[in-house]
Protein backbone atom coordinates (compact mmCIF):
# COMPACT_ATOMS: atom_id res chain seq x y z
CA UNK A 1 4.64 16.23 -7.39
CA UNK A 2 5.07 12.21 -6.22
CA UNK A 3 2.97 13.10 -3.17
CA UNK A 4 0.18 14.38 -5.51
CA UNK A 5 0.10 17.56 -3.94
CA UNK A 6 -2.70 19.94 -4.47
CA UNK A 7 -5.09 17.41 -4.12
CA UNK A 8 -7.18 16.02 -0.81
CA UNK A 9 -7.76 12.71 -1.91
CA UNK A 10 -4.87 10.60 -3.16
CA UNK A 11 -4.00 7.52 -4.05
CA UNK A 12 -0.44 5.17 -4.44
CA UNK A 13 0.44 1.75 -4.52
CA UNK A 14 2.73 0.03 -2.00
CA UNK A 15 5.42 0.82 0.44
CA UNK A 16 6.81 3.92 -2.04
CA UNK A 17 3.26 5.15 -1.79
CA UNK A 18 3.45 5.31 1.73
CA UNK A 19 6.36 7.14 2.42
CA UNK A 20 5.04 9.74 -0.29
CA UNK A 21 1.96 10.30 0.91
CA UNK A 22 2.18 9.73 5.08
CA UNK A 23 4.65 12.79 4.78
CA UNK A 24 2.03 15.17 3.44
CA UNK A 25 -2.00 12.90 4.42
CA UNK A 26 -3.82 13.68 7.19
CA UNK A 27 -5.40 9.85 6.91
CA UNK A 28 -3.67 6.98 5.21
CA UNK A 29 -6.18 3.92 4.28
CA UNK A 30 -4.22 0.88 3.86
CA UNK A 31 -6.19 -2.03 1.29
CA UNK A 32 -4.68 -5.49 1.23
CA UNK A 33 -7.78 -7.16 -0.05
CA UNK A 34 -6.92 -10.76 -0.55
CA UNK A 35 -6.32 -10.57 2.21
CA UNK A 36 -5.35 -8.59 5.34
CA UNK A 37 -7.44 -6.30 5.36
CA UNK A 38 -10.55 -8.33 4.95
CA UNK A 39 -9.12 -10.10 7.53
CA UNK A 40 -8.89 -7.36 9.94
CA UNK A 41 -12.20 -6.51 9.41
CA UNK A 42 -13.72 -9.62 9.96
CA UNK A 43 -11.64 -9.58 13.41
CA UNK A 44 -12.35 -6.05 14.33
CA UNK A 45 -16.15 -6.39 13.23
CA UNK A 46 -16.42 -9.67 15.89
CA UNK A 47 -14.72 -7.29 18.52
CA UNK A 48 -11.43 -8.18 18.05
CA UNK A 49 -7.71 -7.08 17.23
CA UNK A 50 -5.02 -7.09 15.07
CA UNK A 51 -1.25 -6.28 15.86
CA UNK A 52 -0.10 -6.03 12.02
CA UNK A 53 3.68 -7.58 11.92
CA UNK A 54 5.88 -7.60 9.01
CA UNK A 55 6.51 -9.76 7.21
CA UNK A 56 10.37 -9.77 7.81
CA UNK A 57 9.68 -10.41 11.40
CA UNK A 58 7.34 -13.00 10.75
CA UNK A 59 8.77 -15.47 12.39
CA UNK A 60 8.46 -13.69 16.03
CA UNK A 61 4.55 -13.31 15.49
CA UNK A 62 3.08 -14.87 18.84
CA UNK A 63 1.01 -17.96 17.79
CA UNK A 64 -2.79 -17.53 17.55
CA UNK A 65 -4.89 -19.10 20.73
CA UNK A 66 -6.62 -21.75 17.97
CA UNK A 67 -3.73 -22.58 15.51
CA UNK A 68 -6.78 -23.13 12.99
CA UNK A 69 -6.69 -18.59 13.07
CA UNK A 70 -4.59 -17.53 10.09
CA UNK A 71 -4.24 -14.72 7.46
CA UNK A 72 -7.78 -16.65 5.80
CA UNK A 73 -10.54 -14.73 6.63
CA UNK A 74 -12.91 -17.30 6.56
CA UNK A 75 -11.04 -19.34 9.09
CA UNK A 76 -11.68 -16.07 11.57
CA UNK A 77 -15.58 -16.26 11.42
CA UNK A 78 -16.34 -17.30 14.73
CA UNK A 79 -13.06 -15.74 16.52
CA UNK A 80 -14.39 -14.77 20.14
CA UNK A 81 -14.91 -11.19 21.16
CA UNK A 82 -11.91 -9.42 22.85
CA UNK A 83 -9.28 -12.06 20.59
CA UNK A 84 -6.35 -9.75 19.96
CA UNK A 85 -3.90 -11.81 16.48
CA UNK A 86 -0.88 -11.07 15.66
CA UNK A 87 -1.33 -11.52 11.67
CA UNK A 88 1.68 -10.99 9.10
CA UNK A 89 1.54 -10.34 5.67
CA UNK A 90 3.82 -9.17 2.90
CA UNK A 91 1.74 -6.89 1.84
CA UNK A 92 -1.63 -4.91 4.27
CA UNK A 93 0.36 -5.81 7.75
CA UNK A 94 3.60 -4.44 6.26
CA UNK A 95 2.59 -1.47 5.11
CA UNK A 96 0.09 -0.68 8.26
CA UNK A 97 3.54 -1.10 10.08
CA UNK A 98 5.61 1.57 7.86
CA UNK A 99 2.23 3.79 8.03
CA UNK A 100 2.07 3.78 11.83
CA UNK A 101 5.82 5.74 11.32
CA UNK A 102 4.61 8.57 9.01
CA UNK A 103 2.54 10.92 11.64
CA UNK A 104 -0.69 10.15 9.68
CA UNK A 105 -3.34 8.03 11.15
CA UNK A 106 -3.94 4.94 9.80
CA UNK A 107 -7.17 2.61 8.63
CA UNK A 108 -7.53 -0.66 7.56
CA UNK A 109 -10.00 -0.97 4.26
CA UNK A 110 -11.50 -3.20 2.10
CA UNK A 111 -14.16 -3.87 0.32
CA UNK A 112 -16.59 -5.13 2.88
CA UNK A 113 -16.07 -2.03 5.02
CA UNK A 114 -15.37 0.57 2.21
CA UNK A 115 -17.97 3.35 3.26
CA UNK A 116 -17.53 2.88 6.79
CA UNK A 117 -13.87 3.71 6.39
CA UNK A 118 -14.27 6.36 4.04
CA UNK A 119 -16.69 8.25 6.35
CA UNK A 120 -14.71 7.51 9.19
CA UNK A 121 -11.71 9.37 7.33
CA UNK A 122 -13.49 11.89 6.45
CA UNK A 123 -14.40 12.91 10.09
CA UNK A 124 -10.55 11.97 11.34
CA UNK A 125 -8.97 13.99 8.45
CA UNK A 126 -10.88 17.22 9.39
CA UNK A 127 -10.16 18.48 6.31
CA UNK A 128 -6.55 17.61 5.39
CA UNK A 129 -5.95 15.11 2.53
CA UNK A 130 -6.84 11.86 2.45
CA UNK A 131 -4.88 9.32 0.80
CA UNK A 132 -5.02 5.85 -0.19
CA UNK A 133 -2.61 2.79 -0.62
CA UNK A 134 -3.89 -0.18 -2.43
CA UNK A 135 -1.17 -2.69 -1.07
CA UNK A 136 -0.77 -4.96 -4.35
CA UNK A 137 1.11 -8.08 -4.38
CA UNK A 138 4.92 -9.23 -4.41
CA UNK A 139 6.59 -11.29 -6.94
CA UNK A 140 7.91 -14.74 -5.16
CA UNK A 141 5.50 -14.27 -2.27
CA UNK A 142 2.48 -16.46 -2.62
CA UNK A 143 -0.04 -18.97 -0.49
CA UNK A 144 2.73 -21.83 -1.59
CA UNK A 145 5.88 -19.92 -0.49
CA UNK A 146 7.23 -18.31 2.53
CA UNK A 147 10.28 -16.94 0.95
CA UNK A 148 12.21 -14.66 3.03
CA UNK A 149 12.70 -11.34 0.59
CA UNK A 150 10.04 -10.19 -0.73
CA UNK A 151 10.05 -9.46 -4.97
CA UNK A 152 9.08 -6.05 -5.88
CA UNK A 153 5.65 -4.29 -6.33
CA UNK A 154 2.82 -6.88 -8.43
CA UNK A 155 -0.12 -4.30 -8.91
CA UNK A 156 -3.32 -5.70 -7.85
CA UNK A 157 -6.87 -5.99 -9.38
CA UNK A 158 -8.77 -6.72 -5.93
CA UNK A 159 -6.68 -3.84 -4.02
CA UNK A 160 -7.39 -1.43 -7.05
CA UNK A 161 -10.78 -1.91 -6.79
CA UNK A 162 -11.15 -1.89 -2.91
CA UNK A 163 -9.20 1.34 -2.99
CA UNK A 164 -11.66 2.48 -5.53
CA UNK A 165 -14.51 1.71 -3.49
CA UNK A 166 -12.96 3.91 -0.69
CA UNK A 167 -12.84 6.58 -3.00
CA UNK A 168 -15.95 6.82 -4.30
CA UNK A 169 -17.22 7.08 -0.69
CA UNK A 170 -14.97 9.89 -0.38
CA UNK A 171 -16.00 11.75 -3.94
CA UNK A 172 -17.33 15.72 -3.12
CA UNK A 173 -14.36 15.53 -0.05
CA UNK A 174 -12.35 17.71 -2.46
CA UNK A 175 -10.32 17.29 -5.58
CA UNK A 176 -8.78 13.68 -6.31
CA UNK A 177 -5.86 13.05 -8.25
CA UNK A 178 -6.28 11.27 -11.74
CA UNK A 179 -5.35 8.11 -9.98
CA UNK A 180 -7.62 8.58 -6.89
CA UNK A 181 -10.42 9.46 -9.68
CA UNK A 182 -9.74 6.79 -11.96
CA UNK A 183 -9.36 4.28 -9.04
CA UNK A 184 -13.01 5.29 -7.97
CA UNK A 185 -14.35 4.97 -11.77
CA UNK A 186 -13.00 1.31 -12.43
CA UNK A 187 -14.66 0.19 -9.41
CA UNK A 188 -18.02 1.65 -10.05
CA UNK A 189 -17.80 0.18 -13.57
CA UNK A 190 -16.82 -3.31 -12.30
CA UNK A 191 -18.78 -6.47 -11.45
CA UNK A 192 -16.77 -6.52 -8.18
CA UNK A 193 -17.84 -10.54 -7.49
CA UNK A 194 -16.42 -11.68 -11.06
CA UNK A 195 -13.38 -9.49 -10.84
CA UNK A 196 -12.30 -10.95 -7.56
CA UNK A 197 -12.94 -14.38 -8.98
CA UNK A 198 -11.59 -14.34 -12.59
CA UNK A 199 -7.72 -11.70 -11.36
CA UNK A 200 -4.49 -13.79 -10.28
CA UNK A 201 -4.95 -13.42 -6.85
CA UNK A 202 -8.75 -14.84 -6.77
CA UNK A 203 -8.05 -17.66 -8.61
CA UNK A 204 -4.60 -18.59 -6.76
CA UNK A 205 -6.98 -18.77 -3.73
CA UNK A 206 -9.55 -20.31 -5.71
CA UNK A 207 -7.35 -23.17 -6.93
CA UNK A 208 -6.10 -24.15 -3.71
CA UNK A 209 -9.43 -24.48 -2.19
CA UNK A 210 -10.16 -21.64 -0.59
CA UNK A 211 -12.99 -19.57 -2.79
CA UNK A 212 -15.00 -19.00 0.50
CA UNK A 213 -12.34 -16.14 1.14
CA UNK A 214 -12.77 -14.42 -2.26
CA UNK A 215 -16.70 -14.66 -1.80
CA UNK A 216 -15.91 -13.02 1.83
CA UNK A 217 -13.56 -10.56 0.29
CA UNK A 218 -16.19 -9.85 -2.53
CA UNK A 219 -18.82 -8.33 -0.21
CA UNK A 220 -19.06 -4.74 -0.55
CA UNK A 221 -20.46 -2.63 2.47
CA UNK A 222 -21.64 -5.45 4.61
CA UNK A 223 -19.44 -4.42 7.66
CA UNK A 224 -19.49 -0.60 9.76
CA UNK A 225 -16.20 -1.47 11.36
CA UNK A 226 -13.58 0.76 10.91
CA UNK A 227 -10.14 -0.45 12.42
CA UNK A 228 -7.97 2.16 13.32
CA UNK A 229 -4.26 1.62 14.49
CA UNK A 230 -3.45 2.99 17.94
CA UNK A 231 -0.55 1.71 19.76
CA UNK A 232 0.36 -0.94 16.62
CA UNK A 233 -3.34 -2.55 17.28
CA UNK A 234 -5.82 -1.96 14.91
CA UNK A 235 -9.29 -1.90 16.83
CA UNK A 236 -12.53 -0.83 15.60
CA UNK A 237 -12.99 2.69 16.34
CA UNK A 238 -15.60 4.07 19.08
């Protein structure tokens, strides 16, 4: 029932939703909004690479080439062609790690690529179920903390609705769950721009001077790349 079987598109939340639905999905798309996965795709889309670490092992990420690369996507705009990061996060780069266990192959979404990865999964799912992980947030871990243990699961606005906009690239795959549905509803509802601005996490980012990564984050369907994890690299696929 927790795996939402019966359907072929699916969606859960976090590292639980992971382990229920990379036992049973074909595809898993992994959105970390604000802000791995916008991240990624800004890397992937300049014709580079992410190795996804946890964020446990943090600490043994290898250092970026220009110290000025982090987990900002804004401060990855002009990262050279063939640049492969190592990028940690509590939330996208953890759970692309625990996906790349399940069997199922992993994406990286977000808004700015979420029709690109949505037809990409339907073509790698080949019919099997498709499901979706918005990553949320973790209590205690935030841009002014590197705490070592993670809280527990903070559902997420901006990863709601970029799992929402995956989805409703995916509606007529097959039958959705109620939360895959509803997911796909909110978003086409939303003002996407004022939602990322006005939820915790956009204004967190906001307040401390970075709003150029929400108004990154923000665009919807301005990228084709689609990174795919092979090999614990995601790399846009051919």
């Amino acid at each position: 029932m927790f795996g939402q079987e019966g359907c072929r598109l699916r969606l859960e939340w976090g590292p639980e939703g992971v382990a229920a639905l990379g036992k049973q999905c074909a595809v898993l798309v992994i959105v970390d909004v604000l802000s791995f996965s916008t991240a990624v795709d800004v890397v992937v889309g300049r014709g580079g690479a992410v190795r996804p670490v946890r964020w446990a092992d943090r600490s043994s990420a290898a250092r970026p080439a220009d110290p000025s690369w982090t987990l900002r996507p804004s401060s990855l705009v002009t990262v050279p062609p063939g640049t492969v990061l190592e990028l940690a996060s509590a939330n996208g780069a953890t759970l692309c790690d625990l996906a790349a266990s399940t069997g199922s192959i992993v994406l990286a979404g977000c808004l700015r690529n979420a029709r690109a990865v949505g037809t990409a999964a339907r073509s790698l799912a080949a019919g099997g179920p498709i499901g979706v992980v918005p990553a949320g947030e973790r209590w205690g871990v935030n841009i002014t903390t590197d705490t070592a243990d993670a809280g527990p699961l903070r559902p997420a606005v901006e990863d709601l609705l970029g799992a929402g906009a995956v989805m409703a690239s995916l509606l007529g795959y097959g039958s959705a769950s109620v939360e895959a549905a509803l997911a796909a509803e909110m978003y086409a509802r939303s003002s996407v721009a004022d939602a990322l601005a006005g939820c915790v996490s956009g204004r967190e980012l906001i307040a401390a001077g970075h709003s150029g990564d929400v108004e990154l984050a923000s665009e919807v369907d301005v990228s084709t790349a689609v990174p795919l994890l092979r090999d614990g690299v995601l790399r846009r696929r051919a």
